[in-house]
N, C-alpha and C. Protein backbone atom coordinates (compact mmCIF):
# COMPACT_ATOMS: atom_id res chain seq x y z
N UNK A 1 113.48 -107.30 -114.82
CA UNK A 1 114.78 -107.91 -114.59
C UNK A 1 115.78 -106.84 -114.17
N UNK A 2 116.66 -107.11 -112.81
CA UNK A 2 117.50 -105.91 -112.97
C UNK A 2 118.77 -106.70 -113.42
N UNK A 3 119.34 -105.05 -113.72
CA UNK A 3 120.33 -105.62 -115.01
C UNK A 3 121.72 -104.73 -113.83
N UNK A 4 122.52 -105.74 -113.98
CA UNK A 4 124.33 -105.07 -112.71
C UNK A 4 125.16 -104.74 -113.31
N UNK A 5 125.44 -103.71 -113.48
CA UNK A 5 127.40 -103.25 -114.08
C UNK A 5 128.00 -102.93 -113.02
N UNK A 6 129.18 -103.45 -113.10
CA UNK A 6 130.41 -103.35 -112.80
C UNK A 6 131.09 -101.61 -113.17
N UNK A 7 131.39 -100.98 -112.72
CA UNK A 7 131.63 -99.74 -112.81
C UNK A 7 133.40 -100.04 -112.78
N UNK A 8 134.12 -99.45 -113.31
CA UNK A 8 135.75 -99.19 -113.14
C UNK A 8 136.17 -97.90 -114.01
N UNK A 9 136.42 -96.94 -112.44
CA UNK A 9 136.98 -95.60 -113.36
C UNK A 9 137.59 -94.66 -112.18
N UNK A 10 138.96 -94.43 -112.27
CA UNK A 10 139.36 -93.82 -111.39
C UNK A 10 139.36 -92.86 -111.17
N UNK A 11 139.04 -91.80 -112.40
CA UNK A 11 138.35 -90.61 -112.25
C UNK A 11 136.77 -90.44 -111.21
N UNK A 12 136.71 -89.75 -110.24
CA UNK A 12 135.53 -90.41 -109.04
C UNK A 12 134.74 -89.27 -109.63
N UNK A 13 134.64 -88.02 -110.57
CA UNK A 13 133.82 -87.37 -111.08
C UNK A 13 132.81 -88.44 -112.34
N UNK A 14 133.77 -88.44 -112.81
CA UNK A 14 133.60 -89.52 -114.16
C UNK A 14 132.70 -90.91 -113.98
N UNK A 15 133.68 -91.43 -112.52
CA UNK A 15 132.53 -92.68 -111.60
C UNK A 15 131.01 -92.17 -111.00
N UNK A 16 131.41 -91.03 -111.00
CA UNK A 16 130.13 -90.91 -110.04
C UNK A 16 129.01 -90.41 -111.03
N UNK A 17 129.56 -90.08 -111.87
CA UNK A 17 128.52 -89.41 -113.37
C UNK A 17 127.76 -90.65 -113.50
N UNK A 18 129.18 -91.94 -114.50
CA UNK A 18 128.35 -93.07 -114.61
C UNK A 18 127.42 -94.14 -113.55
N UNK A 19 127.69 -93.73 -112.10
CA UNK A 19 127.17 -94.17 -111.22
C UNK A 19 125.68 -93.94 -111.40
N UNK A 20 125.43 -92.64 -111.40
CA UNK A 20 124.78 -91.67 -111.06
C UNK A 20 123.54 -92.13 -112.36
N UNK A 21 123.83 -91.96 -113.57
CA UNK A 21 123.25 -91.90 -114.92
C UNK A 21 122.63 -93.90 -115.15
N UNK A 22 123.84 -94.67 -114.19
CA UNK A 22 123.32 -96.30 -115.00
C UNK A 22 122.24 -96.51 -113.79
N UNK A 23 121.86 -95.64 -112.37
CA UNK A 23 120.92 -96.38 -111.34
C UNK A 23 119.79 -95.59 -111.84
N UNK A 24 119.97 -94.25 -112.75
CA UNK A 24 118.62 -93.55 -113.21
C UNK A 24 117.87 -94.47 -113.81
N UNK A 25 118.90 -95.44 -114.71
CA UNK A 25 118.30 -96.02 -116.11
C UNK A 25 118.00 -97.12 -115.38
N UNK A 26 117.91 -97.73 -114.05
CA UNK A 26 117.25 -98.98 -113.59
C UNK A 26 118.41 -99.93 -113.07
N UNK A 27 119.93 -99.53 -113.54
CA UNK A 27 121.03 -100.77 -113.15
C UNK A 27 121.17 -100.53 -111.56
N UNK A 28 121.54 -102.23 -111.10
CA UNK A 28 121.95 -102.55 -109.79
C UNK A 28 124.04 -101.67 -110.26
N UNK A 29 124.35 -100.68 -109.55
CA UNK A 29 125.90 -100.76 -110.18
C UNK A 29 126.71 -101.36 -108.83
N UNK A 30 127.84 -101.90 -109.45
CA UNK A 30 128.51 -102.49 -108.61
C UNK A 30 130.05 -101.48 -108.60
N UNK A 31 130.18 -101.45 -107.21
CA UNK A 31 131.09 -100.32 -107.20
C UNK A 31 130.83 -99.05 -107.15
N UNK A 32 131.15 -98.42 -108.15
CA UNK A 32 132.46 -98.20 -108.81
C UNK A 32 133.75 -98.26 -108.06
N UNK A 33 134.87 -98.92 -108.83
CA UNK A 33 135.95 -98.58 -108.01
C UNK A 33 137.18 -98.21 -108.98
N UNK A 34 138.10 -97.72 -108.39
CA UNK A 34 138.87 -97.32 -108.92
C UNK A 34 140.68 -97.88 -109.96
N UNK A 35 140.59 -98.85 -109.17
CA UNK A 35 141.93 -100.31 -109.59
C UNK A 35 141.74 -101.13 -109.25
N UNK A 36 142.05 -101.97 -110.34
CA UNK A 36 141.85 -103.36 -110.61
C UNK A 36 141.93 -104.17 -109.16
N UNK A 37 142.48 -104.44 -108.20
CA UNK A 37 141.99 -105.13 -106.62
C UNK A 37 141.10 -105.17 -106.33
N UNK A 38 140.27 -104.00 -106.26
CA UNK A 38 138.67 -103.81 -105.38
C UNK A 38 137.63 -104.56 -107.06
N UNK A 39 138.11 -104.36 -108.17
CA UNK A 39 137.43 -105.09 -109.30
C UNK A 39 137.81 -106.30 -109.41
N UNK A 40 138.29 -107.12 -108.99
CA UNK A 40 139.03 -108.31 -109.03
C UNK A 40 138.31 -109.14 -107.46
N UNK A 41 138.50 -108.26 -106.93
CA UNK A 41 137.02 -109.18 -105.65
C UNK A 41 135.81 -108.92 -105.57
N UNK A 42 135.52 -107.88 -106.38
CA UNK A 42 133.96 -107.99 -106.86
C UNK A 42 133.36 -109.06 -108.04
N UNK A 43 134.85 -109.32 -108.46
CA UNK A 43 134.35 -110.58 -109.66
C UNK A 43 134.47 -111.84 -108.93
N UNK A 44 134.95 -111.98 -107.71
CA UNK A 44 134.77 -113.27 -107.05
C UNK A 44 133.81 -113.58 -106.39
N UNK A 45 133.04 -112.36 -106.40
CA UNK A 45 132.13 -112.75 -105.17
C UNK A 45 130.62 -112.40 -106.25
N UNK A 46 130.72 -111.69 -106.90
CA UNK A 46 129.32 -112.18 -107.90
C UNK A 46 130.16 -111.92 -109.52
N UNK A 47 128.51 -112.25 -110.67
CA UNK A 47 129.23 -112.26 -111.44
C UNK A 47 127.96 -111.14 -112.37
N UNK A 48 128.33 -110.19 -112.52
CA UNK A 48 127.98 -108.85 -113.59
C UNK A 48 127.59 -108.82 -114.70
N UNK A 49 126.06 -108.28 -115.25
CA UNK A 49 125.81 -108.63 -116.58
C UNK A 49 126.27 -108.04 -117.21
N UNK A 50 127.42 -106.67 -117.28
CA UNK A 50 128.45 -106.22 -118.30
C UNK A 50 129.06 -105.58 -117.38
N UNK A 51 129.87 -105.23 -117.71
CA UNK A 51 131.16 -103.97 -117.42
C UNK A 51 131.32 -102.91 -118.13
N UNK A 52 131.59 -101.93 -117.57
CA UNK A 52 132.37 -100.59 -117.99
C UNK A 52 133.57 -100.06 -117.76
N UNK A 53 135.15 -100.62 -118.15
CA UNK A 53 136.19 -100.43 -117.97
C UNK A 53 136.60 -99.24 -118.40
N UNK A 54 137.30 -98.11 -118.05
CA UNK A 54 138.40 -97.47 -118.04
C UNK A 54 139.92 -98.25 -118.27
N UNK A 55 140.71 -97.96 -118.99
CA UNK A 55 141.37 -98.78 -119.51
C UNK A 55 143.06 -98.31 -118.88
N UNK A 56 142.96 -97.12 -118.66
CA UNK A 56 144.18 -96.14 -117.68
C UNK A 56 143.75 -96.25 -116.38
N UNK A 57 143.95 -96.67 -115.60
CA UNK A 57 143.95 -96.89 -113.67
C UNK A 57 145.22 -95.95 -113.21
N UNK A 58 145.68 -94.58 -113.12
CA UNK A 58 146.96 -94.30 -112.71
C UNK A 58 148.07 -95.32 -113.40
N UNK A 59 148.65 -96.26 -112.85
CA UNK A 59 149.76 -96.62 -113.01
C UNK A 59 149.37 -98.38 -113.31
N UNK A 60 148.45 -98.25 -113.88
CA UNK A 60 147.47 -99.55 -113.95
C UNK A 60 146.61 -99.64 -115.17
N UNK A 61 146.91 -100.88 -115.77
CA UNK A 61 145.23 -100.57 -116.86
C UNK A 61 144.60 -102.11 -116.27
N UNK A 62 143.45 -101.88 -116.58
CA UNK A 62 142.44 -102.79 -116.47
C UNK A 62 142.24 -103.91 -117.26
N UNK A 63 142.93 -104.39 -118.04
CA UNK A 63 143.56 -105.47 -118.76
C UNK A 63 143.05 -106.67 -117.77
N UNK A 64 143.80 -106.87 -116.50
CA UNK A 64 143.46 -108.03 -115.39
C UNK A 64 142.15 -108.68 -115.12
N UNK A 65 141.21 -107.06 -115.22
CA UNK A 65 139.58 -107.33 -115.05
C UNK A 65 138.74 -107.65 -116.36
N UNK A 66 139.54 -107.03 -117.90
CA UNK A 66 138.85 -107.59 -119.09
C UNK A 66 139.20 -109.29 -118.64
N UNK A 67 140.31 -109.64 -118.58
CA UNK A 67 140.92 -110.83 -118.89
C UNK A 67 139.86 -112.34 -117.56
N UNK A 68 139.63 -111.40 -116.23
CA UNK A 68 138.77 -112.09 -115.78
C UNK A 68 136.77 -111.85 -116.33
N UNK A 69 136.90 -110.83 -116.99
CA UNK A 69 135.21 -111.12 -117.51
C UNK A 69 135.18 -112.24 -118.68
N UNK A 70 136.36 -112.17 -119.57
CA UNK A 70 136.47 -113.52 -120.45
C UNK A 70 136.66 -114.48 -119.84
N UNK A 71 136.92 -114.81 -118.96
CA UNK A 71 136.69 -115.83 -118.31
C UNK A 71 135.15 -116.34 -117.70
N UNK A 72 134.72 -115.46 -117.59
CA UNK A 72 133.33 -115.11 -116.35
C UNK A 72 132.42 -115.13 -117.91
N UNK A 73 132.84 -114.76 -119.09
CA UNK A 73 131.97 -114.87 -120.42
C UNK A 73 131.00 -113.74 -120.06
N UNK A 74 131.48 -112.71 -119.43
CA UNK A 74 130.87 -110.89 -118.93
C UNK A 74 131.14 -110.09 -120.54
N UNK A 75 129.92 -109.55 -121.30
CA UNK A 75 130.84 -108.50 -122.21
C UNK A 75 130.88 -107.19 -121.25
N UNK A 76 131.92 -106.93 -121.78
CA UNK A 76 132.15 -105.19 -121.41
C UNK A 76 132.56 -104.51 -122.27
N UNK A 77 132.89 -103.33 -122.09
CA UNK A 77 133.06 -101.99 -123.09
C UNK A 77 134.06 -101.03 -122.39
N UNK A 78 135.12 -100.88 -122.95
CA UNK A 78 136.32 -100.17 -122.45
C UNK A 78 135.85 -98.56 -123.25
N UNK A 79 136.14 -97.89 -121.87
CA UNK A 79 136.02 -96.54 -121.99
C UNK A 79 137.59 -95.73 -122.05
N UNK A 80 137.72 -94.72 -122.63
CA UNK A 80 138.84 -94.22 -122.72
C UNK A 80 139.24 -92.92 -123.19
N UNK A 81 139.78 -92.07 -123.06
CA UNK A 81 140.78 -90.79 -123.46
C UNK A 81 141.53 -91.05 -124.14
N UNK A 82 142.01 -92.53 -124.36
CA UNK A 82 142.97 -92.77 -125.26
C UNK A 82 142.98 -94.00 -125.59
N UNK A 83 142.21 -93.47 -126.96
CA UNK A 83 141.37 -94.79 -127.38
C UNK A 83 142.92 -95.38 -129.15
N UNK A 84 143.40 -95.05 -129.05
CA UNK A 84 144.25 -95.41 -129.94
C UNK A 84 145.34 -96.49 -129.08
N UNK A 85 145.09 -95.85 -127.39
CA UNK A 85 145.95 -96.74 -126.86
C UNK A 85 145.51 -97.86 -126.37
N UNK A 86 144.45 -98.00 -126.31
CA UNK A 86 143.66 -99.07 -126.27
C UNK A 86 143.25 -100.06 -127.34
N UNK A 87 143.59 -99.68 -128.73
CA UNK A 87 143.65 -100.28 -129.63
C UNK A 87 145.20 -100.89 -130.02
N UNK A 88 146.14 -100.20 -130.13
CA UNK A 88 147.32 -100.19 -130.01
C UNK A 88 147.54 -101.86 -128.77
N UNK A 89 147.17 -101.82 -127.36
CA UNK A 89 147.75 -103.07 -126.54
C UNK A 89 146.91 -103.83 -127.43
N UNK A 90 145.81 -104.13 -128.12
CA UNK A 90 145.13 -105.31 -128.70
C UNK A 90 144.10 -105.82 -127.17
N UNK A 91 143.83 -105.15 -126.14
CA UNK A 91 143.49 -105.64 -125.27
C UNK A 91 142.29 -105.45 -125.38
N UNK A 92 141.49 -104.99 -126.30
CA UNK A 92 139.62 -104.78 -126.58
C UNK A 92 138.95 -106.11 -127.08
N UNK A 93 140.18 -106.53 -127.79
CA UNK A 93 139.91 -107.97 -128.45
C UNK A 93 138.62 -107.52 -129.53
N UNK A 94 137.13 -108.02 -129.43
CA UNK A 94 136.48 -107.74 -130.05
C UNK A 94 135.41 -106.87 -129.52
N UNK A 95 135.92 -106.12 -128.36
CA UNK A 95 134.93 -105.32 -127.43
C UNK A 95 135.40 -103.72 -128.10
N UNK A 96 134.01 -103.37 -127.75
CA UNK A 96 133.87 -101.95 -127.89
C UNK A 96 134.39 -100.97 -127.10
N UNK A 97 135.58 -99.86 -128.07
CA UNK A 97 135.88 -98.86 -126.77
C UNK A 97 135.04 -97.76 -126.80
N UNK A 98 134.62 -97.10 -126.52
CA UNK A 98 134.12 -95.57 -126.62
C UNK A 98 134.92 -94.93 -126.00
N UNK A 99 135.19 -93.49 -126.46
CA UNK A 99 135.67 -92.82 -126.60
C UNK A 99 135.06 -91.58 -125.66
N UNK A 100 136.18 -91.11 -124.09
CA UNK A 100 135.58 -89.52 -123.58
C UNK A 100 136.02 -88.51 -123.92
N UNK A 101 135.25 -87.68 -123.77
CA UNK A 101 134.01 -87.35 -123.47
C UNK A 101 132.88 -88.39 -124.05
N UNK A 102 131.71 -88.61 -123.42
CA UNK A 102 130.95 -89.26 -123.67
C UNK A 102 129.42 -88.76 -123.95
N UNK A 103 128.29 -89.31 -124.45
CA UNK A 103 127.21 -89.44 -124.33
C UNK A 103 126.33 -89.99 -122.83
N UNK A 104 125.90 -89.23 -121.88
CA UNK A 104 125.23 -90.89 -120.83
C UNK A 104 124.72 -91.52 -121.58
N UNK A 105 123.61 -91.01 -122.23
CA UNK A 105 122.47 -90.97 -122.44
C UNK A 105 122.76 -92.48 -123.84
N UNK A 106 123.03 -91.54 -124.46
CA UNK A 106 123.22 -93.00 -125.54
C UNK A 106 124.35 -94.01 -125.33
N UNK A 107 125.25 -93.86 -124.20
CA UNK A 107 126.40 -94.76 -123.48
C UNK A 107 125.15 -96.20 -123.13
N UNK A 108 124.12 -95.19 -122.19
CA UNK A 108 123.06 -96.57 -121.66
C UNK A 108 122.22 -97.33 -122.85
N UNK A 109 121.87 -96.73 -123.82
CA UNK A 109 121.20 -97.25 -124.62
C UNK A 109 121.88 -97.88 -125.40
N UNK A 110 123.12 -97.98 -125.42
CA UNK A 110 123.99 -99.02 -126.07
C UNK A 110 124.33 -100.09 -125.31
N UNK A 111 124.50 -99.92 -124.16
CA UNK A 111 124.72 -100.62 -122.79
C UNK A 111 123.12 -101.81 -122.81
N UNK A 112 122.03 -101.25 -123.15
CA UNK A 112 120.93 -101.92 -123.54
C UNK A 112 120.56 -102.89 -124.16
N UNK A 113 121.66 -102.09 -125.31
CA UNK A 113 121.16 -103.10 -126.22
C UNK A 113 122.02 -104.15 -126.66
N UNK A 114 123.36 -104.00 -125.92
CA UNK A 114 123.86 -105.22 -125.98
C UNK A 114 123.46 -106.21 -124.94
N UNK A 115 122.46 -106.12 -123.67
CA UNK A 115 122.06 -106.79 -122.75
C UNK A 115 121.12 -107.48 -123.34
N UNK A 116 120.49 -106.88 -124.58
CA UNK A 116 119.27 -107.54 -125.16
C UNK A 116 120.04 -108.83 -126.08
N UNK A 117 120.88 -108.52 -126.33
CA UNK A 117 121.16 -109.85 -127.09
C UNK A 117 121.30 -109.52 -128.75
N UNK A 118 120.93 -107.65 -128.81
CA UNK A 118 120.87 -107.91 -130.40
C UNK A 118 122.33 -107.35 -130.28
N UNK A 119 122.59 -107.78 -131.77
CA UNK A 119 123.96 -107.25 -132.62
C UNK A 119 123.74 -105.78 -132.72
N UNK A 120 124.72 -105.43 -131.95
CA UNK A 120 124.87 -103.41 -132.01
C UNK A 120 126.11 -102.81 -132.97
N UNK A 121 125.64 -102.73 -134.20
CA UNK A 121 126.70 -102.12 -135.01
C UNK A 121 126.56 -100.76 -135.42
N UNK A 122 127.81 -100.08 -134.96
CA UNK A 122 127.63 -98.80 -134.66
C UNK A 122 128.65 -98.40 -135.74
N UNK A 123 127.83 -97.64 -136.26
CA UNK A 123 128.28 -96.57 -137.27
C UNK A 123 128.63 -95.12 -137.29
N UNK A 124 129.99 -95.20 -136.95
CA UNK A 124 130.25 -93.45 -136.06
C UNK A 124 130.00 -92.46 -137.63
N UNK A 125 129.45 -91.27 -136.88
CA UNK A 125 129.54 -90.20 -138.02
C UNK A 125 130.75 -89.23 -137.86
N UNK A 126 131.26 -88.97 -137.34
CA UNK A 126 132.46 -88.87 -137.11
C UNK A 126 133.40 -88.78 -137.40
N UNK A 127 134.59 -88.51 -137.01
CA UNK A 127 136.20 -88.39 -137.76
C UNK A 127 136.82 -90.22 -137.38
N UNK A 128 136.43 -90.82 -136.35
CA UNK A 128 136.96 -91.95 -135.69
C UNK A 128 135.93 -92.95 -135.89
N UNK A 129 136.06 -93.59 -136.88
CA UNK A 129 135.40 -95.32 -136.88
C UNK A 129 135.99 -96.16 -136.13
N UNK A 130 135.85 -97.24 -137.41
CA UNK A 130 136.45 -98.71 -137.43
C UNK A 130 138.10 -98.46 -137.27
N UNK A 131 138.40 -99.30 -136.50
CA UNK A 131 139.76 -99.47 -136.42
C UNK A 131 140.20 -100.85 -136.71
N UNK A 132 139.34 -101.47 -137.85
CA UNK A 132 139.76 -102.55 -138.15
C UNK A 132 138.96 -103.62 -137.91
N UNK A 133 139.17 -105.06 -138.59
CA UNK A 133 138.42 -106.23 -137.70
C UNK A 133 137.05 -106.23 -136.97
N UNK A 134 136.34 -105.71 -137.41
CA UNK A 134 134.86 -105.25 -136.88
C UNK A 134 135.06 -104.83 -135.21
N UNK A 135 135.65 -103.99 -135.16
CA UNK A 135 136.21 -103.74 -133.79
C UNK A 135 136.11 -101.65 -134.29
N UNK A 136 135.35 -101.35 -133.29
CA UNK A 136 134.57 -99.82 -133.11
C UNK A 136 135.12 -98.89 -132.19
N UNK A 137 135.69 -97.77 -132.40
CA UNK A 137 135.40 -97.18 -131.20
C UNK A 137 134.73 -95.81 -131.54
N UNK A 138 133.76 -95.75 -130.78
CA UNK A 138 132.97 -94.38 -131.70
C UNK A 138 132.67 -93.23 -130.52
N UNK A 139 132.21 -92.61 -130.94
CA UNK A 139 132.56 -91.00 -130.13
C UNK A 139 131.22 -90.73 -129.77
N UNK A 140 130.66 -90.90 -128.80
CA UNK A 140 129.24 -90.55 -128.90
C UNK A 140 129.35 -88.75 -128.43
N UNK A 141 130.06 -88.06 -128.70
CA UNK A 141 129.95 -86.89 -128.78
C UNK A 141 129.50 -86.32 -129.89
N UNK A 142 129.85 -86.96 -131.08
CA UNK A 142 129.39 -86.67 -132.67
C UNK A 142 128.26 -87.54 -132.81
N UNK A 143 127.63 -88.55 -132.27
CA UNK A 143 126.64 -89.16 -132.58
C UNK A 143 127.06 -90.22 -133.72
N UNK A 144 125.85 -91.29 -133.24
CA UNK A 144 126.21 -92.97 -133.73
C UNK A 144 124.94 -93.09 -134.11
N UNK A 145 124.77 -93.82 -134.75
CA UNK A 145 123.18 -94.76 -135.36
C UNK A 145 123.48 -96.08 -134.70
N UNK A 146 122.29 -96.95 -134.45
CA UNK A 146 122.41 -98.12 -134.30
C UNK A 146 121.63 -98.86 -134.84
């Protein structure tokens, strides 16, 4: 089965890492692009078995494109540098942020295993858990269990 993400990250080092790391692991990626427009007509014209949001676009957050995957019933996973501010708008809802610097490696295998359908509860070891409401954002720089 191939499996499609949606890529959104305006950093084009950062895009091209995760570009680079989700077609190793077998994904069709869509994109990457950089603000919400070019992600907003890629959701019209197909529909993505998850996403990977960046949640800062320059002068933009990606709020527009969570708000059309709830619609589309897409999970995704907001990525971020500033993951307090992403908790702070309430805009994760019950989605997972992670936190960059990142893991690829275990970024995809989480990316996995929410495609599989099981419940991924991640237990950061870490200075940064739960931020409440069964809502995660964990650091895969310090390492997670699943």
């Amino acid at each position: 089965m191939i499996k499609t993400i949606l890529i959104v990250e305006d950093d084009p080092f950062i895009a091209t890492d995760l570009q680079d790391t989700f077609e190793d692991a077998g994904f069709t990626v869509l994109g990457p692009v950089a603000s919400v427009d070019p992600g907003l007509l890629i959701l019209k014209e197909t529909r993505p078995d998850i996403a990977m949001l960046d949640y800062n676009l320059g002068r933009e957050t990606s709020i527009p494109l969570a708000q059309q995957l709830d619609i589309k019933d897409v999970p995704y996973i907001f990525l971020s540098g500033q993951v307090e501010r992403v908790i702070a708008s309430g805009a994760h809802k019950d989605n997972i942020v992670i936190s960059k610097p990142f893991n690829p490696e275990a970024l995809v295998s989480h990316i996995e295993s929410m495609l599989v359908g099981r419940r991924v509860r991640n237990r950061c070891l870490g200075e940064r858990c739960s931020y409440g409401e069964g809502r995660f954002a964990t650091d895969f720089n310090r390492g997670c269990e699943t």
